[in-house]
PDB file of N, CA and C in Angstrom:
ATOM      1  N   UNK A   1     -25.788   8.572 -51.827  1.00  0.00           N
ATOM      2  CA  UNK A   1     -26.663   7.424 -51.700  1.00  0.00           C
ATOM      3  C   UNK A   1     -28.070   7.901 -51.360  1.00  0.00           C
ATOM      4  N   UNK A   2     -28.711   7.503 -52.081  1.00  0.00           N
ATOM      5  CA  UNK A   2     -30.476   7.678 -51.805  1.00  0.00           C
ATOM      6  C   UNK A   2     -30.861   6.944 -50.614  1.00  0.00           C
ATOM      7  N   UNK A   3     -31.338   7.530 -49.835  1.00  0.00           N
ATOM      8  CA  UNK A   3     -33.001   6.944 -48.917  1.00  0.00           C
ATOM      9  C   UNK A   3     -33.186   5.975 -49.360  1.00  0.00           C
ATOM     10  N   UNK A   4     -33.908   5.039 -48.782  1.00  0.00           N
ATOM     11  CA  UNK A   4     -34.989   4.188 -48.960  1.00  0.00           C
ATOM     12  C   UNK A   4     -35.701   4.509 -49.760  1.00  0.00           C
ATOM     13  N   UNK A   5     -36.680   4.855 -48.962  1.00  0.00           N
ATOM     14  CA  UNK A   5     -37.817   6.200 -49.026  1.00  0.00           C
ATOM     15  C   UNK A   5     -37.624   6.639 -50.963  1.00  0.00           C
ATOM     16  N   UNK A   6     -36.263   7.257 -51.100  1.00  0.00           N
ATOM     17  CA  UNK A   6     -36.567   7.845 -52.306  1.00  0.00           C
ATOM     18  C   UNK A   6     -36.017   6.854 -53.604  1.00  0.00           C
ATOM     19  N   UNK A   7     -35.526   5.415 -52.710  1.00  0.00           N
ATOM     20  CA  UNK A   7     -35.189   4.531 -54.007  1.00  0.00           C
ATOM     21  C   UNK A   7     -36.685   3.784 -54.186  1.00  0.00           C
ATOM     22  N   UNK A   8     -37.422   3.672 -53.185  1.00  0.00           N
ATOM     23  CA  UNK A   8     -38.452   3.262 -53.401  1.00  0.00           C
ATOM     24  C   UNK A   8     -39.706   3.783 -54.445  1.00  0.00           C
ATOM     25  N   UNK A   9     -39.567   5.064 -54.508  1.00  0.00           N
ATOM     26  CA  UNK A   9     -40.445   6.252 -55.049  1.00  0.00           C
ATOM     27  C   UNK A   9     -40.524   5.279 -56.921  1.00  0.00           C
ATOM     28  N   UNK A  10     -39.695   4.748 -56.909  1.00  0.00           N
ATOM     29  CA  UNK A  10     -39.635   4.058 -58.449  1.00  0.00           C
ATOM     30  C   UNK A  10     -40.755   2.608 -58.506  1.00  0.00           C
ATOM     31  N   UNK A  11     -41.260   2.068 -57.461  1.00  0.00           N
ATOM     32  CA  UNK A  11     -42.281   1.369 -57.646  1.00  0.00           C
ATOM     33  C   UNK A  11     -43.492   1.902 -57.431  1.00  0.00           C
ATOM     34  N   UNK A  12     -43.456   3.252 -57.188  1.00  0.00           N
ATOM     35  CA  UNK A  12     -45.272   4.046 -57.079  1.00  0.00           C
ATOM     36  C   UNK A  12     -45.783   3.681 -58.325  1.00  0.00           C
ATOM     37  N   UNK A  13     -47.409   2.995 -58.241  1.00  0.00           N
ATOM     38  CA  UNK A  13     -47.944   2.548 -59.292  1.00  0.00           C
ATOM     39  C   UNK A  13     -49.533   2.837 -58.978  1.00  0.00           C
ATOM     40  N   UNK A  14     -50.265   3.808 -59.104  1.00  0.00           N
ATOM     41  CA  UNK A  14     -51.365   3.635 -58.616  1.00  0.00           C
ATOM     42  C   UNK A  14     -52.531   2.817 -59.142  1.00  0.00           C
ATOM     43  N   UNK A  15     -52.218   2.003 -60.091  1.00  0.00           N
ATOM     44  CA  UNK A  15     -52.874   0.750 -61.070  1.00  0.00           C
ATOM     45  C   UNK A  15     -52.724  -0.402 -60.655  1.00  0.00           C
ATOM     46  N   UNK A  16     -51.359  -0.851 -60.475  1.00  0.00           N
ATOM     47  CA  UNK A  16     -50.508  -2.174 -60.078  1.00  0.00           C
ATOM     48  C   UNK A  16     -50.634  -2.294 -58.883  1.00  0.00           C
ATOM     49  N   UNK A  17     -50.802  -3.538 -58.192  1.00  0.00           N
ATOM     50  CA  UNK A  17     -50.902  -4.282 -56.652  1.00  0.00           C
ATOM     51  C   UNK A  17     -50.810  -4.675 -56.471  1.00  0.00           C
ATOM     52  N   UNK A  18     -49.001  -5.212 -56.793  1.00  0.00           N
ATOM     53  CA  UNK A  18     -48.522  -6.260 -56.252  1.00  0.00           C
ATOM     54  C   UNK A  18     -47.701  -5.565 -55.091  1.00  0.00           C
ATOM     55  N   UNK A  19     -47.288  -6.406 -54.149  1.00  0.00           N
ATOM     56  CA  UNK A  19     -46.444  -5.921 -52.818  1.00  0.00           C
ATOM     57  C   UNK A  19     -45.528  -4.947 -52.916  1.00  0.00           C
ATOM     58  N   UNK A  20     -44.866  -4.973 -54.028  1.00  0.00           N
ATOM     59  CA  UNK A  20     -43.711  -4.145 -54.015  1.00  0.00           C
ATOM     60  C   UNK A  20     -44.380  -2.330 -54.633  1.00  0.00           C
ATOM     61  N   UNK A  21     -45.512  -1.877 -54.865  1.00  0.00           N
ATOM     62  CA  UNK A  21     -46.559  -0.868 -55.419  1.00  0.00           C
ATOM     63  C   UNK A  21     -46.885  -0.665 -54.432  1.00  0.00           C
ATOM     64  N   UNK A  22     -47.859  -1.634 -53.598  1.00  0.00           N
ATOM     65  CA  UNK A  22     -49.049  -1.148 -52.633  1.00  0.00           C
ATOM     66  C   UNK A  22     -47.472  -1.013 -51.141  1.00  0.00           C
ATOM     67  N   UNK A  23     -46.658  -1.590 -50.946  1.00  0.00           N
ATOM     68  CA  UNK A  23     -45.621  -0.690 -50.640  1.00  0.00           C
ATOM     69  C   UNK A  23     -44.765   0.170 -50.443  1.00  0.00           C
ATOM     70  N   UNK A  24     -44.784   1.056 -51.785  1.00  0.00           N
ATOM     71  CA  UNK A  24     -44.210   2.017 -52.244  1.00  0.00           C
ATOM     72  C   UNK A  24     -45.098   3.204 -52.148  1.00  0.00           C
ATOM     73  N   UNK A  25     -47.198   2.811 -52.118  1.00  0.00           N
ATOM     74  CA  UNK A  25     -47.916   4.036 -52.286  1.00  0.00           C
ATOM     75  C   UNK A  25     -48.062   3.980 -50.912  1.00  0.00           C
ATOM     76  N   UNK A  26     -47.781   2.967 -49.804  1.00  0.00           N
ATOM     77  CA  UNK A  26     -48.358   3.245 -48.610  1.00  0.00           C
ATOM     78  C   UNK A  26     -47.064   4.307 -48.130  1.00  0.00           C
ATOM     79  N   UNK A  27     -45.445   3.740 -48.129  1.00  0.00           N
ATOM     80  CA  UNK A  27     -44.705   4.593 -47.971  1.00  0.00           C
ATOM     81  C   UNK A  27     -45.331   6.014 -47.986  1.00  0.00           C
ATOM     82  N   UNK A  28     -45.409   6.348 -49.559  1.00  0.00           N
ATOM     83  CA  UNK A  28     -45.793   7.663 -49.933  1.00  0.00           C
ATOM     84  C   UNK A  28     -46.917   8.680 -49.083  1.00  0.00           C
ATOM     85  N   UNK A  29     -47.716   7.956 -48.860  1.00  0.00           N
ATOM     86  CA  UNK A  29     -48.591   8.650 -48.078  1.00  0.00           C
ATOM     87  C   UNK A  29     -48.549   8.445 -46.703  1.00  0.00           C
ATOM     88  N   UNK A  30     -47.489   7.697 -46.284  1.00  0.00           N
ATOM     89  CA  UNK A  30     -47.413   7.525 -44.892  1.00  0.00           C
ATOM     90  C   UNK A  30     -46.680   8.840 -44.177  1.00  0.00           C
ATOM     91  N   UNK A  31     -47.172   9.918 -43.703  1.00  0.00           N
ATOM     92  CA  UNK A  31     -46.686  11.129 -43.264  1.00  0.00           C
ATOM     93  C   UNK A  31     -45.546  11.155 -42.368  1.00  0.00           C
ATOM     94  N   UNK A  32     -45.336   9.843 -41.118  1.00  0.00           N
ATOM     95  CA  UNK A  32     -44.105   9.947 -40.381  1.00  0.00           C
ATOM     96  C   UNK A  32     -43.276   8.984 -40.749  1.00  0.00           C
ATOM     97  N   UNK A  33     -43.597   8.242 -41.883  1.00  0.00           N
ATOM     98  CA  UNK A  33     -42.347   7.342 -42.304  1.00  0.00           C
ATOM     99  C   UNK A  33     -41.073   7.716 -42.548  1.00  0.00           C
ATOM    100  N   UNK A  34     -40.071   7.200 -42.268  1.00  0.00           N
ATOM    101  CA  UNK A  34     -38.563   8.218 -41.744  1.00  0.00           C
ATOM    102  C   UNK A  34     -38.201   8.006 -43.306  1.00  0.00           C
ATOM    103  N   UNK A  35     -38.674   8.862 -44.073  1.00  0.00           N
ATOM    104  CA  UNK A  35     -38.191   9.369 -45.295  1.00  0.00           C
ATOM    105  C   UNK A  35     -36.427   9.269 -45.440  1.00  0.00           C
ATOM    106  N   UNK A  36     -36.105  10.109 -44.499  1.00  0.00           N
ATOM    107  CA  UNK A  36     -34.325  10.358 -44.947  1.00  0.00           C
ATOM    108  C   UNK A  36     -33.954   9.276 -44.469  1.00  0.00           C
ATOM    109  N   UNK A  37     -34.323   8.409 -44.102  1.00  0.00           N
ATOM    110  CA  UNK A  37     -33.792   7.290 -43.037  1.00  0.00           C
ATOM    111  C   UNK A  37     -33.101   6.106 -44.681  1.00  0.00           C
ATOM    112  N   UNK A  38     -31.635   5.343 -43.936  1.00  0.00           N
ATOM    113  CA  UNK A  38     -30.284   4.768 -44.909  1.00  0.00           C
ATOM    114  C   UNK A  38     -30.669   3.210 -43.917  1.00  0.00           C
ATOM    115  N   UNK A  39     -30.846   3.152 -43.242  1.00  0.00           N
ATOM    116  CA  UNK A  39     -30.612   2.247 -42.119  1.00  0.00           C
ATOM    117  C   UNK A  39     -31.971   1.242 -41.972  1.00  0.00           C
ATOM    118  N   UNK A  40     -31.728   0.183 -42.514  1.00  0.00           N
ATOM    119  CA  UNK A  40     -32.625  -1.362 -42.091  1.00  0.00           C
ATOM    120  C   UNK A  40     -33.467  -1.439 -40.741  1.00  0.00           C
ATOM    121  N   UNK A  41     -32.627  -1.134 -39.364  1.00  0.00           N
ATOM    122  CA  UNK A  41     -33.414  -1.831 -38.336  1.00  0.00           C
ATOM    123  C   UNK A  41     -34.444  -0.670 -38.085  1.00  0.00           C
ATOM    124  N   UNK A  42     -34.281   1.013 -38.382  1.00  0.00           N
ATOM    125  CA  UNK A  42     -35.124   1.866 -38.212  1.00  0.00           C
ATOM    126  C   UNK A  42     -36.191   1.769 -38.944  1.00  0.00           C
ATOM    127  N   UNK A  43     -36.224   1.390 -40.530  1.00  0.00           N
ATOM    128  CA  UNK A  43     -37.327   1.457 -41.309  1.00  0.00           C
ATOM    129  C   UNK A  43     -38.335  -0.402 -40.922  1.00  0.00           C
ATOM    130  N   UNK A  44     -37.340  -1.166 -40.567  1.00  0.00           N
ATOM    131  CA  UNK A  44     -37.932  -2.582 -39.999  1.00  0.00           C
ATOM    132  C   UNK A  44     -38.686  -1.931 -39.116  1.00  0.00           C
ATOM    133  N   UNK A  45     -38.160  -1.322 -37.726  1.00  0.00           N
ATOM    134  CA  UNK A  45     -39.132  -1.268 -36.813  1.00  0.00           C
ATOM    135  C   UNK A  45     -40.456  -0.651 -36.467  1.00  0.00           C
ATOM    136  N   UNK A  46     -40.184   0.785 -37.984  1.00  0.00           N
ATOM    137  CA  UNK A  46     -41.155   1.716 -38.069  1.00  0.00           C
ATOM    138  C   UNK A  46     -42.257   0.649 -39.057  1.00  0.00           C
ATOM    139  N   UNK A  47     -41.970  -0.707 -39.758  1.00  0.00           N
ATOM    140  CA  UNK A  47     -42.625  -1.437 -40.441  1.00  0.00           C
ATOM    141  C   UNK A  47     -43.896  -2.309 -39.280  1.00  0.00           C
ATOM    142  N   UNK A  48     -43.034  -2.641 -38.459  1.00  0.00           N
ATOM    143  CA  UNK A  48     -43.364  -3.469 -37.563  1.00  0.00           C
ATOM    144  C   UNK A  48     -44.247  -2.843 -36.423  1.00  0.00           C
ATOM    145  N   UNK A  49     -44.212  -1.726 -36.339  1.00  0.00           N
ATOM    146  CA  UNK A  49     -45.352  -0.846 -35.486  1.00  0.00           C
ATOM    147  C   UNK A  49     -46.494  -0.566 -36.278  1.00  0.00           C
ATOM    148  N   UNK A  50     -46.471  -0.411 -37.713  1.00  0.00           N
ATOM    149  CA  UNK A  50     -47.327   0.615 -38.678  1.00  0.00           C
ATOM    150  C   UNK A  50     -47.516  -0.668 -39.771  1.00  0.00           C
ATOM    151  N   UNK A  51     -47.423  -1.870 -39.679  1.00  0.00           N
ATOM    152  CA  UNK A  51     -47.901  -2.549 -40.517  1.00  0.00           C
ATOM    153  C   UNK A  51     -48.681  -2.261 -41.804  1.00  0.00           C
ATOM    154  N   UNK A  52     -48.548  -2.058 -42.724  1.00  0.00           N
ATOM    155  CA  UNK A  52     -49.697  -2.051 -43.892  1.00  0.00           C
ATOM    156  C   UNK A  52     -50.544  -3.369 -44.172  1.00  0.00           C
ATOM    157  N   UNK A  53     -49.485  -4.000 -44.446  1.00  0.00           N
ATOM    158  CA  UNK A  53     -50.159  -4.949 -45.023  1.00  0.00           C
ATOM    159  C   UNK A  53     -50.110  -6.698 -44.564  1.00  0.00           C
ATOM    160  N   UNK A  54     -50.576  -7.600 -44.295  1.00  0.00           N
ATOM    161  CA  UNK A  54     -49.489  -8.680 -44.097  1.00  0.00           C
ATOM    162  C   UNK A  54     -48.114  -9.100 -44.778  1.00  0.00           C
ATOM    163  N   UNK A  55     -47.965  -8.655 -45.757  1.00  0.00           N
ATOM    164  CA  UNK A  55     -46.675  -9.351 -46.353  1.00  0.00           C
ATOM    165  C   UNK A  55     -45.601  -8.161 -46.456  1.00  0.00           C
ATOM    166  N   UNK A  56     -46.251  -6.728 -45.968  1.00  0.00           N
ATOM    167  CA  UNK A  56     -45.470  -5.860 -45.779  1.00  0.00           C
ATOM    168  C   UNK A  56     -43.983  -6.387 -45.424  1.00  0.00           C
ATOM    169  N   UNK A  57     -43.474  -7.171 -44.412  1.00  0.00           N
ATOM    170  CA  UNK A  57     -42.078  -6.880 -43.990  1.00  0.00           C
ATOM    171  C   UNK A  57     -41.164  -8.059 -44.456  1.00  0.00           C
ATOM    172  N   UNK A  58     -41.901  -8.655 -45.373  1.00  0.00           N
ATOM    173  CA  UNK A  58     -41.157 -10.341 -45.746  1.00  0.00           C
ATOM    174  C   UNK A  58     -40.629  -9.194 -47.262  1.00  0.00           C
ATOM    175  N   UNK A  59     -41.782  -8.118 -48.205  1.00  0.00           N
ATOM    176  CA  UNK A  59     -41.709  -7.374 -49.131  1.00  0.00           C
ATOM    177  C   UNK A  59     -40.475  -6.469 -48.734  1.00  0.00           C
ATOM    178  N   UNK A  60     -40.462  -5.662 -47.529  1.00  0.00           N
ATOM    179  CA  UNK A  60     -39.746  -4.816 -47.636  1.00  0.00           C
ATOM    180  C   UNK A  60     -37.673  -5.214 -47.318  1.00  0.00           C
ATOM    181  N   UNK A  61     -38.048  -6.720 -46.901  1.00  0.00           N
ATOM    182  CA  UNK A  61     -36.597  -7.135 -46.661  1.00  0.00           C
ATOM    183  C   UNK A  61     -36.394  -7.967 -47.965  1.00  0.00           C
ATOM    184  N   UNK A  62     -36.761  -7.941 -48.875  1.00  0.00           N
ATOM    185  CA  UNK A  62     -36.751  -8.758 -50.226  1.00  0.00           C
ATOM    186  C   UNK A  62     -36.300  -7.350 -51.172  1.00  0.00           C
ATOM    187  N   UNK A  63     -37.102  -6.279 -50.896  1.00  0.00           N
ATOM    188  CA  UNK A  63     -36.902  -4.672 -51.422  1.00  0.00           C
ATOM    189  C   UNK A  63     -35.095  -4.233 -50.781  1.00  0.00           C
ATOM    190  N   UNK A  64     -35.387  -4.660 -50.157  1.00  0.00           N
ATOM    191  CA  UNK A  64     -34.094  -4.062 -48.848  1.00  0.00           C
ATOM    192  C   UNK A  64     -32.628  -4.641 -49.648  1.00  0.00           C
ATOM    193  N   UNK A  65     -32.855  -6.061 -49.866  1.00  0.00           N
ATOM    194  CA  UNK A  65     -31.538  -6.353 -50.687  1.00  0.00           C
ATOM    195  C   UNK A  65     -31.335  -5.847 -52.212  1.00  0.00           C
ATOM    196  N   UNK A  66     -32.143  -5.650 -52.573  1.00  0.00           N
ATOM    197  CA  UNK A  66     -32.115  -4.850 -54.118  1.00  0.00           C
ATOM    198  C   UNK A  66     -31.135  -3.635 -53.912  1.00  0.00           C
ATOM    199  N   UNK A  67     -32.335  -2.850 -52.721  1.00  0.00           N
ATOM    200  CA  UNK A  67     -31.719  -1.379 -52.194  1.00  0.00           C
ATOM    201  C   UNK A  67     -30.119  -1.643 -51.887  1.00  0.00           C
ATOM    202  N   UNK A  68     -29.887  -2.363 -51.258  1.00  0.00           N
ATOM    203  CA  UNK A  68     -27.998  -2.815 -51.331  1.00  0.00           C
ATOM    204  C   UNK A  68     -27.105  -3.005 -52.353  1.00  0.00           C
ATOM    205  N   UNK A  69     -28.014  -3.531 -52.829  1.00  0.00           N
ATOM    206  CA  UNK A  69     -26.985  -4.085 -54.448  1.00  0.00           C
ATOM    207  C   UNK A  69     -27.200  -2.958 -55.104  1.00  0.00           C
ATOM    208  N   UNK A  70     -28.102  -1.414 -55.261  1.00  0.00           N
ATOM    209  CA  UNK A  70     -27.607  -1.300 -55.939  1.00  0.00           C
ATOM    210  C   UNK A  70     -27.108   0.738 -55.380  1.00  0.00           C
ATOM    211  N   UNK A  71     -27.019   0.322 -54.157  1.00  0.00           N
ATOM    212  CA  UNK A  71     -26.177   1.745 -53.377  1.00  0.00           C
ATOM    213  C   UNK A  71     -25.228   1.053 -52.824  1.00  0.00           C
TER     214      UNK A  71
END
């Protein structure tokens, strides 16, 4: 089972800016984002300290059920 982190790596778009892109490039360049991290409430809380964006965490729990359905 993939990461987050590396199921996410499939919406890097450096053109496109919609939530689920400007999500995926902030990930990317975010240096302590828990990359290997499998687990919801760790990547929620590291969301919720390190905010990107406003719609960051409504995006990443909308991302989050995809990531289920399809690991």
């Amino acid at each position: 089972m993939k990461s987050f982190y590396q199921w996410m790596l499939r919406y890097r778009d450096d053109y496109a800016l919609d939530n689920e892109r400007k999500l995926a490039n902030w990930m990317f360049s975010e240096h302590d984002f828990p990359i290997h991290s499998k687990d919801y409430n760790e990547i929620s809380q590291y969301l919720e300290w390190h905010i990107p964006f406003a719609d960051a965490l409504t995006t990443f729990d909308q991302l989050w059920e995809k990531y289920r359905e399809e690991n």
